[in-house]
Protein backbone atom coordinates (compact mmCIF):
# COMPACT_ATOMS: atom_id res chain seq x y z
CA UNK A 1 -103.01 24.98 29.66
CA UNK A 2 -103.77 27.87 27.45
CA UNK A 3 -100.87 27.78 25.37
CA UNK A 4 -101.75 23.85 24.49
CA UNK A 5 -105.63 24.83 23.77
CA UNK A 6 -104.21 27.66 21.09
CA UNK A 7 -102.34 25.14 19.83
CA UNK A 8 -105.29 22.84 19.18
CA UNK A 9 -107.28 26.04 17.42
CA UNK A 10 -105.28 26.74 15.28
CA UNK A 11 -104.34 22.81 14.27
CA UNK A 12 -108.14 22.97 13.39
CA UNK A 13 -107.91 25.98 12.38
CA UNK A 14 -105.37 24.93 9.29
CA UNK A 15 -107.23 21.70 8.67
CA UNK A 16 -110.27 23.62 8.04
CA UNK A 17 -108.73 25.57 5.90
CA UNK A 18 -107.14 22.72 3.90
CA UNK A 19 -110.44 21.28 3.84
CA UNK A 20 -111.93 24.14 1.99
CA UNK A 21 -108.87 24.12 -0.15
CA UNK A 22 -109.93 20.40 -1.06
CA UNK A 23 -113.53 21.98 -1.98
CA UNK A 24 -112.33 24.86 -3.97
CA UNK A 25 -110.11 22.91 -6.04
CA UNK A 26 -112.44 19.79 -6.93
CA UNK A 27 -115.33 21.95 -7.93
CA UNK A 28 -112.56 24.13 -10.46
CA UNK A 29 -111.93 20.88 -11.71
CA UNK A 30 -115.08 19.11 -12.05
CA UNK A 31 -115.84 23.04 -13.71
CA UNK A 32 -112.94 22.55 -16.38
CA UNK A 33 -113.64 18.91 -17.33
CA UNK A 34 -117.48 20.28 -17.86
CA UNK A 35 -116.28 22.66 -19.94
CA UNK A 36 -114.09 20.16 -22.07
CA UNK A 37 -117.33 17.61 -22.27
CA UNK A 38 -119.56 20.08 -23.55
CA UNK A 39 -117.76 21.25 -26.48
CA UNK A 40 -118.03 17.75 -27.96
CA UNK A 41 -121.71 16.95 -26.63
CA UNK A 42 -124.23 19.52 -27.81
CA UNK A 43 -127.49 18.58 -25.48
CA UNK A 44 -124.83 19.63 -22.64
CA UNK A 45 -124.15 23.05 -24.16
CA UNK A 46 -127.10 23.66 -24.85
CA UNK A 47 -129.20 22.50 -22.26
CA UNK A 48 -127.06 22.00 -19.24
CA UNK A 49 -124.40 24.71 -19.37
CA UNK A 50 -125.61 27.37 -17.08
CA UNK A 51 -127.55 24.90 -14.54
CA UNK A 52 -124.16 23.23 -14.27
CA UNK A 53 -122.41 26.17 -13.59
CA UNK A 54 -125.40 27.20 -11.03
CA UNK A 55 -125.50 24.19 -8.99
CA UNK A 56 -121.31 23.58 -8.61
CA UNK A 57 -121.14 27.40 -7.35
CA UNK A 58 -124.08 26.13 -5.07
CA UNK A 59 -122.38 23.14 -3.95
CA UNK A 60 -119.03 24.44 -3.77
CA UNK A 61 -120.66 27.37 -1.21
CA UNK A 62 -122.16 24.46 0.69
CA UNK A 63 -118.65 22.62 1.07
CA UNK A 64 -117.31 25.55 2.46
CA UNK A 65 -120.21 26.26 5.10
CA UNK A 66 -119.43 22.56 6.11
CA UNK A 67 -116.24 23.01 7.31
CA UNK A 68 -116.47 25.82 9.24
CA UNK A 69 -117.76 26.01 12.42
CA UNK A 70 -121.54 25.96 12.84
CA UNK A 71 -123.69 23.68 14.54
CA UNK A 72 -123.89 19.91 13.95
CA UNK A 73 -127.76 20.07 13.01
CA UNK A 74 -127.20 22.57 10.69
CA UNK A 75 -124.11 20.94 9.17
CA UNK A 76 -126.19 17.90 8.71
CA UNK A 77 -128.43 19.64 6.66
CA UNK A 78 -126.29 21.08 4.67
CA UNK A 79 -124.65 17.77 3.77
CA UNK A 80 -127.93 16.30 2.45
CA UNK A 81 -128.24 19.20 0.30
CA UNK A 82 -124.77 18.49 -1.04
CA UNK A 83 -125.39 15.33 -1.47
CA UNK A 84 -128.87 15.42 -3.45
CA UNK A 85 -126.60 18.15 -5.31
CA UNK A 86 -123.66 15.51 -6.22
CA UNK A 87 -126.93 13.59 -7.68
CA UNK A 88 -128.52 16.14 -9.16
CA UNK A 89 -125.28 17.45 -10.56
CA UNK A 90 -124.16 14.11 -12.07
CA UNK A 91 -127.25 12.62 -13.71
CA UNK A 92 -127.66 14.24 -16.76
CA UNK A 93 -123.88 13.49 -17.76
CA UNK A 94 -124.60 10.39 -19.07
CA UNK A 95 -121.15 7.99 -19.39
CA UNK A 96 -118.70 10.85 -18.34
CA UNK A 97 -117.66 10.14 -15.31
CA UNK A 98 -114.89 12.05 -14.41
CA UNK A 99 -116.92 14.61 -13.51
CA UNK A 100 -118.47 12.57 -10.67
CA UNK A 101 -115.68 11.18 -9.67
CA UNK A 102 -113.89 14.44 -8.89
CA UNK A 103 -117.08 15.90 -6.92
CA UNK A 104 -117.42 12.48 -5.77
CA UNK A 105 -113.88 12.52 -3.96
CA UNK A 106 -114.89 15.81 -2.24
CA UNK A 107 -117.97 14.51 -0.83
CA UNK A 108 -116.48 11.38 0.67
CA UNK A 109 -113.38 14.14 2.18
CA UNK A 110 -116.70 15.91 3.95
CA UNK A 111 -118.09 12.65 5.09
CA UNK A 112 -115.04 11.20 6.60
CA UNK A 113 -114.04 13.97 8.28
CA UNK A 114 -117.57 14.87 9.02
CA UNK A 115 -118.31 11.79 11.48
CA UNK A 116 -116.62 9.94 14.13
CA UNK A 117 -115.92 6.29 14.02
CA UNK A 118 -116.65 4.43 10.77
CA UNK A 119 -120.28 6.62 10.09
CA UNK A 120 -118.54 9.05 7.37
CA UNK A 121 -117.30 5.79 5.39
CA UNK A 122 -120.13 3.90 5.65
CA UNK A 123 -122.19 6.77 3.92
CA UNK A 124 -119.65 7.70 1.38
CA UNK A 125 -119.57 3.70 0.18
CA UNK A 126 -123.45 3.77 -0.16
CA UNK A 127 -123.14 6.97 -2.23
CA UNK A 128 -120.58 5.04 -4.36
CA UNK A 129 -122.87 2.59 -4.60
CA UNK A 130 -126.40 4.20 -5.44
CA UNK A 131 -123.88 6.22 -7.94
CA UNK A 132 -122.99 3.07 -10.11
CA UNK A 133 -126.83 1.96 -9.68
CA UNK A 134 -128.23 4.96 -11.34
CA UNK A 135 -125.68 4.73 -14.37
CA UNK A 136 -128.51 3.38 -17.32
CA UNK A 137 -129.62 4.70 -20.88
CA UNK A 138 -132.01 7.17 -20.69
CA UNK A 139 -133.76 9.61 -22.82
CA UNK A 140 -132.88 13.35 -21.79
CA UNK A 141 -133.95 16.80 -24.06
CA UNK A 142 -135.42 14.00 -26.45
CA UNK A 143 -131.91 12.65 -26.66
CA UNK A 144 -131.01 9.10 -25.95
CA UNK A 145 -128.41 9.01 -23.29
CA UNK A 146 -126.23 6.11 -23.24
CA UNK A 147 -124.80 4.16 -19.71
CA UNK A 148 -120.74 4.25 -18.98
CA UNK A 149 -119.46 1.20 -19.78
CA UNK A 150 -118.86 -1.85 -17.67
CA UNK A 151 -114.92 -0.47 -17.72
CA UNK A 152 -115.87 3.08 -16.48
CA UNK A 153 -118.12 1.79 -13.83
CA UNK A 154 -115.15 -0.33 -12.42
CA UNK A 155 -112.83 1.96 -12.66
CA UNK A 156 -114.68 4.98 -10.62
CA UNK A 157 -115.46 2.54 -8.31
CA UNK A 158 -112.20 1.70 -7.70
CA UNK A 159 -110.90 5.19 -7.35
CA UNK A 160 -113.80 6.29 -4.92
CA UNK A 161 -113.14 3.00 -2.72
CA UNK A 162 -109.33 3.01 -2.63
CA UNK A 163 -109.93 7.10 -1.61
CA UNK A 164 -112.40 6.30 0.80
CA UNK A 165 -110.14 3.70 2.59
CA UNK A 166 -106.97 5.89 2.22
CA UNK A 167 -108.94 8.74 3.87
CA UNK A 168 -110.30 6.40 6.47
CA UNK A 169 -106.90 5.21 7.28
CA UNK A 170 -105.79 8.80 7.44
CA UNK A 171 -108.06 9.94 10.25
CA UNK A 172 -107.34 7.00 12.08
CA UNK A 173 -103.48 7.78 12.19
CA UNK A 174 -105.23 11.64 13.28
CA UNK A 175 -106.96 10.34 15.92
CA UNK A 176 -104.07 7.84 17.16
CA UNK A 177 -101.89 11.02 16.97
CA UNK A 178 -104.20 13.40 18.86
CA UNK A 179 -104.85 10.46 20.89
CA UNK A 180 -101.02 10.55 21.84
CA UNK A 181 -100.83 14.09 22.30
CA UNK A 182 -103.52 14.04 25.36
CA UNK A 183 -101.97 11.04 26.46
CA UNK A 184 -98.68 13.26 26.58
CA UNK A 185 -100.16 16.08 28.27
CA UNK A 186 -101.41 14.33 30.94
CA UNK A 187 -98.12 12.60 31.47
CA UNK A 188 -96.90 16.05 31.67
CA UNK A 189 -99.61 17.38 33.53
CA UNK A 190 -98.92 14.10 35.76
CA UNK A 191 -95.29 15.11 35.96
CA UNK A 192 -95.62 18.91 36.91
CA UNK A 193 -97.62 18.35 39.25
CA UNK A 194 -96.01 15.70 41.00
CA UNK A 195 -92.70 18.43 40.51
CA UNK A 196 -94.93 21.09 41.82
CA UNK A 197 -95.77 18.51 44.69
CA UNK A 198 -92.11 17.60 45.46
CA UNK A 199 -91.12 20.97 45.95
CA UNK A 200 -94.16 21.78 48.57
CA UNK A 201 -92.84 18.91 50.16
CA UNK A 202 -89.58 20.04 49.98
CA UNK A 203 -90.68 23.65 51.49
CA UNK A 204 -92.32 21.93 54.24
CA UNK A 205 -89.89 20.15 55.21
CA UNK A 206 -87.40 22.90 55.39
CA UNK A 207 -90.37 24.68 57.35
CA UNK A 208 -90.57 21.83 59.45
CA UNK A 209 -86.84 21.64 60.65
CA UNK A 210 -86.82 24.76 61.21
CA UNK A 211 -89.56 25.16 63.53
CA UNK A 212 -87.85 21.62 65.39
CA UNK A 213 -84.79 23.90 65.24
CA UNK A 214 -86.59 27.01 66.69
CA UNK A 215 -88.75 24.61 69.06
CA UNK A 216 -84.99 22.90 70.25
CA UNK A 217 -83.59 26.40 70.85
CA UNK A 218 -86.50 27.48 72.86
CA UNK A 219 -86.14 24.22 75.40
CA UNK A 220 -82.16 24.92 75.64
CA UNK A 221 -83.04 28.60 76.40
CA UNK A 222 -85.86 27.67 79.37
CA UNK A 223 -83.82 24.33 80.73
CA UNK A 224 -80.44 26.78 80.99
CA UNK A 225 -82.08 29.44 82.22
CA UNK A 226 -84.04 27.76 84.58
CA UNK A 227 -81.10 26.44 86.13
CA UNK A 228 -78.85 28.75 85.77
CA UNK A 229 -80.89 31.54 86.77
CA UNK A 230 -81.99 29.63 89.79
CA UNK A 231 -78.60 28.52 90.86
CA UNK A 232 -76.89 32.12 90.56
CA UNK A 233 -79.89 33.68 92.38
CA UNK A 234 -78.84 31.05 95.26
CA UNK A 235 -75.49 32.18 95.38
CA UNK A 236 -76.16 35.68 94.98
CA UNK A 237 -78.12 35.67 97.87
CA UNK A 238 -75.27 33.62 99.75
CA UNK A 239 -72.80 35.76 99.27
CA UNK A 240 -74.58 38.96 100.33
CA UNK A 241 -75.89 37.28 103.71
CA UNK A 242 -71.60 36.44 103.75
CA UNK A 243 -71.27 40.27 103.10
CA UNK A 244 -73.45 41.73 105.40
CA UNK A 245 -71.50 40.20 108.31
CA UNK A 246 -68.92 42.07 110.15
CA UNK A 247 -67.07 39.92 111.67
CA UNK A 248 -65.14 38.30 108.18
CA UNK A 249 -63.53 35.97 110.56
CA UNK A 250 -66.63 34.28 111.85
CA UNK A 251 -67.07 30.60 111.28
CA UNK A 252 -70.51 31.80 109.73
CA UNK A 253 -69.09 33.84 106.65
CA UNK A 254 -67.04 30.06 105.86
CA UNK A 255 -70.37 28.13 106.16
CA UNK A 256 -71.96 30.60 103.94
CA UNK A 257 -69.01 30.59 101.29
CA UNK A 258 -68.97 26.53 101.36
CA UNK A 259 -73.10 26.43 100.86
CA UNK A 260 -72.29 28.70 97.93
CA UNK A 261 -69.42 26.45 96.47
CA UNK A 262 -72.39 23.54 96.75
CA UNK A 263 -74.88 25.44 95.00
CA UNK A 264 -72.13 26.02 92.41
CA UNK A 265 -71.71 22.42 92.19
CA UNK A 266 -75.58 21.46 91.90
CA UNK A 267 -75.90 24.10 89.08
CA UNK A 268 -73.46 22.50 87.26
CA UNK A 269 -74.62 18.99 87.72
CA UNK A 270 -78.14 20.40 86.69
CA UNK A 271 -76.90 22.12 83.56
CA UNK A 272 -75.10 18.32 82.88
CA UNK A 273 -77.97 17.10 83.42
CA UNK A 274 -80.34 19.45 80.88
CA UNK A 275 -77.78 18.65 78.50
CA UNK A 276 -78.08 15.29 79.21
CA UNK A 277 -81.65 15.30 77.98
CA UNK A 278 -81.08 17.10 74.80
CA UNK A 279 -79.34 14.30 73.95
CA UNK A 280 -82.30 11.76 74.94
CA UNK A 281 -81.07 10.46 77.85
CA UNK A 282 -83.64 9.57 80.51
CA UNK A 283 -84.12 12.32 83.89
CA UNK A 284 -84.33 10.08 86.87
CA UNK A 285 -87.92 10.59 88.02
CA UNK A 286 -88.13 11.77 91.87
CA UNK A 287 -90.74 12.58 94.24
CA UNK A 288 -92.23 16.21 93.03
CA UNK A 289 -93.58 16.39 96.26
CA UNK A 290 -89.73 16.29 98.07
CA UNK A 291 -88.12 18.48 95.16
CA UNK A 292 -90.44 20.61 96.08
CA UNK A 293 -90.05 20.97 99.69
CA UNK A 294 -86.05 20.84 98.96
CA UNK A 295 -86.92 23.93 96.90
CA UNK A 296 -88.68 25.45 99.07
CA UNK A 297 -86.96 24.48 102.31
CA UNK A 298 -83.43 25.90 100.33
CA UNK A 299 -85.17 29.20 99.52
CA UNK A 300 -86.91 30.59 102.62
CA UNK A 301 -83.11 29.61 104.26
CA UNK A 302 -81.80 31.92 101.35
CA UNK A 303 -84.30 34.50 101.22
CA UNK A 304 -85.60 35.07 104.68
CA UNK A 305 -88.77 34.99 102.27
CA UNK A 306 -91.77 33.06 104.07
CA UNK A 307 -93.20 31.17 101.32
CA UNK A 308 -96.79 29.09 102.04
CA UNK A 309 -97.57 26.11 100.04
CA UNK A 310 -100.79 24.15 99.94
CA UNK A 311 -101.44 21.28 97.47
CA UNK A 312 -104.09 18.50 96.68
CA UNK A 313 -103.49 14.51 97.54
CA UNK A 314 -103.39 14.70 93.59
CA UNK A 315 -100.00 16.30 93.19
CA UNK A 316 -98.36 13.34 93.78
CA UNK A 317 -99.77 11.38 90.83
CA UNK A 318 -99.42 13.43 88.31
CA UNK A 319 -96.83 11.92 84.78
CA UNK A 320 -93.63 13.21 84.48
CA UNK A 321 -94.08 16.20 82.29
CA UNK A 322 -96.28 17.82 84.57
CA UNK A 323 -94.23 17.53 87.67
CA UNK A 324 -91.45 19.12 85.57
CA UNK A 325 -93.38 22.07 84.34
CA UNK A 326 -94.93 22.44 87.90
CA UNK A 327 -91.97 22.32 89.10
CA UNK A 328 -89.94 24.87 87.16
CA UNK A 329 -93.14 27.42 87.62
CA UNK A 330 -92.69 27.65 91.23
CA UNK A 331 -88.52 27.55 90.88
CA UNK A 332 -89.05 30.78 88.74
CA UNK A 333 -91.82 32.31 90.59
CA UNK A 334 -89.59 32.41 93.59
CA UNK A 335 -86.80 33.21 91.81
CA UNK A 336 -88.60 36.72 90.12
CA UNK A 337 -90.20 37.40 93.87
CA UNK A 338 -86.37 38.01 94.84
CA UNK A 339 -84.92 39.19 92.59
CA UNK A 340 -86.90 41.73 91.21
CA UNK A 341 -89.48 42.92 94.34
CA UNK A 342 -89.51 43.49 97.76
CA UNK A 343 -92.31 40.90 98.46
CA UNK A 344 -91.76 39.10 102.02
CA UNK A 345 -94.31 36.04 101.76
CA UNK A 346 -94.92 34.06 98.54
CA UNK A 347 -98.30 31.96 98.46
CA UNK A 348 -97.71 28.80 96.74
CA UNK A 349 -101.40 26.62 95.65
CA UNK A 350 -101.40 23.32 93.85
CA UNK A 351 -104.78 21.86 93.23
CA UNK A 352 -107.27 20.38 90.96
CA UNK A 353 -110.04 22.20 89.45
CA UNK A 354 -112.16 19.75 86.87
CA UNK A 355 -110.18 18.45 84.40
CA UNK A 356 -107.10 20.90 85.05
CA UNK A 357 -104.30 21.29 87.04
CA UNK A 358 -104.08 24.65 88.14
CA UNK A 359 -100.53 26.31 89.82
CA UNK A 360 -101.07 29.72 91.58
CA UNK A 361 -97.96 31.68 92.63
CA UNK A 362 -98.79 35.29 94.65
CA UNK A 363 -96.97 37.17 96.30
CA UNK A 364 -96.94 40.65 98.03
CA UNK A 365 -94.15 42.77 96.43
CA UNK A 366 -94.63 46.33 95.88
CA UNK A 367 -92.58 46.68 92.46
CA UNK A 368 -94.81 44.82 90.08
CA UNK A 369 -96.17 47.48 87.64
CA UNK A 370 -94.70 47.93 84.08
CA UNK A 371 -93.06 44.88 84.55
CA UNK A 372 -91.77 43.24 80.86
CA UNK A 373 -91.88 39.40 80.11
CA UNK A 374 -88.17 38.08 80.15
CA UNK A 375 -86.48 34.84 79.58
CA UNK A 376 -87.99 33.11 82.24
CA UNK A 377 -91.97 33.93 82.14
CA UNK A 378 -91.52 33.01 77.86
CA UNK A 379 -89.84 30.03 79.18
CA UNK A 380 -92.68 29.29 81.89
CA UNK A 381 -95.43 30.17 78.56
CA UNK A 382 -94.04 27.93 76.64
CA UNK A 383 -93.86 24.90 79.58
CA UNK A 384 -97.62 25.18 80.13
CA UNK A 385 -98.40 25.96 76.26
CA UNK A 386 -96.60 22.64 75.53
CA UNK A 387 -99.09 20.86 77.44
CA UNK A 388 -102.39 22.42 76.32
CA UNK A 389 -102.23 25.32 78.90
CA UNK A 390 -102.83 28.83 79.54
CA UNK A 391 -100.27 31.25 81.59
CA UNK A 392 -102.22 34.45 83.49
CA UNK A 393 -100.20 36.86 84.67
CA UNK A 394 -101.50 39.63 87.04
CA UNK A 395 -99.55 42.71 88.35
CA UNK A 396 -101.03 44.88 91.04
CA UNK A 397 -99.25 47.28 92.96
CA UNK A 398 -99.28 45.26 96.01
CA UNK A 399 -98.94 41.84 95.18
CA UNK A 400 -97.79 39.87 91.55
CA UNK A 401 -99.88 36.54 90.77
CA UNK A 402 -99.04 33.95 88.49
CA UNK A 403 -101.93 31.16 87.45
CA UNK A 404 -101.07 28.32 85.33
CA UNK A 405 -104.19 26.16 84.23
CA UNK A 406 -103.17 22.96 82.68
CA UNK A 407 -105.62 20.55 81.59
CA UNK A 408 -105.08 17.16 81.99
CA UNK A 409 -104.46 14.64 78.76
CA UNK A 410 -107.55 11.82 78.98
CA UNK A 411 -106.55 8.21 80.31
């Protein structure tokens, strides 16, 4: 945008300048042929010589000022002045009219270019006009001074016409032209931004797929870690109750070792299963209430862990994403109780507070402090964050609680 406006500067810059050149050289002409007529006319050389000279340097000063920059009200009074000069200037010349015609061709440049529209050649064609009216005899220093002739008249009106149109015509092809040029820059204006536009678009959409990407890798991190975690912490605690009996031979140890070989099976029809959704296929919706009493049931068996859970008539009724998220909190609750404290009891509550659901998992182990966030509390965050909830974590040194307040979607 700067670079353009410099441009236009110093385009008006040179115009000026070529302007003033137009002044300069009209008035050294209009000077030259004065100095031709006077040699032959004696009333001029001896009357008018040094006015002459006076007013041209005046008028030539004032042709300048006009094309610089200064303020329109000012301009316009310098152009009368020049004007009432060109007058002033030409009267007293009698039937030479060269000399008029040359000033006269400057004055109609200033006009033109002066004024927008058609004002500058309207003016300029009066001028020529009151010009040609004022050519009569007339007595001057007590000298008879005769008209131009018919011939003259016609032929410095036809001069200052023709110039006037040709200098009409050529601002119009200016105008046209500069016209263009804005026309152009806001095409390209248009077109850079719409670039600039294309690549934000093109930036957020690589943003976008990324954070699907990162959003995709998050689920396959919770959904196999959920299940995996869950179904090795099964069989872990399978095989030690196998291990801790004696008696290797008992028909216990193979019922233990076959429950284990089914809980390898489940995990692996689970982990189908997760992958099974990643690829948009539909999880057969079941009673939360049973999957979680199956859960539950399966663990204290496991564990030797007594586990308490208490729920509202609510529970039951809830859509399917919150009976999976619900679902996988109290799977990994249990899951952290055994596998990382010495808690015997785990108090399970499922209720509804307001417009929330709210799922509180305590229990009273005795290895809770300085414990760090892994897989599967980020996983459990990111559940209940999914869903327009909040995940509070509280570690005491007797007892770790878990609250998950969910709120529930309107309608």
């Amino acid at each position: 945008m700067g670079a353009m406006h410099e441009k236009k500067m110093e385009r008006e810059r040179l115009f000026a300048i070529f302007l003033i050149g137009v002044s300069l050289l009209s008035h050294m002409g209009a000077g030259l042929f004065f100095g031709v007529q006077e040699q032959h006319v004696d009333y001029l050389r001896i009357h008018w010589h040094l006015p002459f000279y006076l007013l041209l340097a005046i008028s030539a000063v004032l042709s300048i000022l006009i094309n610089l920059k200064i303020d329109s009200g000012k301009k316009q009074v310098i152009l009368l002045i020049d004007v009432l000069l060109f007058f002033l200037i030409g009267y007293p010349l009698g039937p030479h009219l060269d000399i008029e015609i040359i000033l006269g061709i400057n004055l109609i440049t200033i006009l033109v270019f002066s004024f927008s529209d058609l004002y500058g050649e309207k003016i300029a064609l009066i001028i020529i006009v009151v010009t040609l009216m004022l050519q009569a005899p007339y007595s001057l220093w007590f000298t008879q001074v005769p008209a131009p002739s018919m011939e003259n008249m016609i032929f410095a009106a036809f001069i200052l016409v023709v110039f006037t149109l040709f200098l009409s015509i050529l601002k119009r092809v200016m105008n046209r032209l500069h016209h263009e040029e804005i026309r152009s820059r806001k095409y390209n204006r248009a077109l850079d931004e719409l670039t600039n536009n294309s690549f934000d678009y093109q930036h957020i959409s690589r943003q976008n797929a990324m954070e699907l990407i990162r959003t995709e890798k998050q689920y396959i991190t919770r959904e196999v870690h959920d299940i995996i975690s869950y179904a090795m912490t099964n069989q872990l605690m399978l095989v030690q109750a196998a291990m801790s009996i004696k008696d290797k031979n008992s028909p216990v140890v193979d019922e233990l070792l076959e429950k284990a070989k089914n809980e390898i099976n489940g995990g692996m029809s689970k982990t189908r299963a997760a992958l099974g959704e990643l690829r948009d296929q539909e999880f057969d919706q079941e009673d939360v209430n049973l999957l979680v009493e199956q859960l539950i049931a399966k663990f204290k068996n496991f564990s030797h862990i007594d586990v308490q859970f208490r729920k509202d008539e609510f529970f039951s009724r809830l859509p399917r994403a919150y009976n999976q998220t619900i679902f996988h909190i109290i799977q990994q609750c249990m899951t952290n109780t055994y596998l990382h404290s010495s808690a015997d009891t785990i108090e399970i509550l499922c209720e509804h507070e307001g417009r929330c659901v709210v799922v509180v998992v305590k229990d009273n182990g005795t290895n809770s402090r300085g414990f760090r966030e892994g897989i599967g509390i980020k996983g459990m965050r990111e559940r209940i964050e999914m869903l327009g909830g909040v995940l509070k974590i509280s570690a005491l040194s007797l007892g770790f609680t878990v609250r998950a307040e969910i709120p529930i979607a309107e309608g």
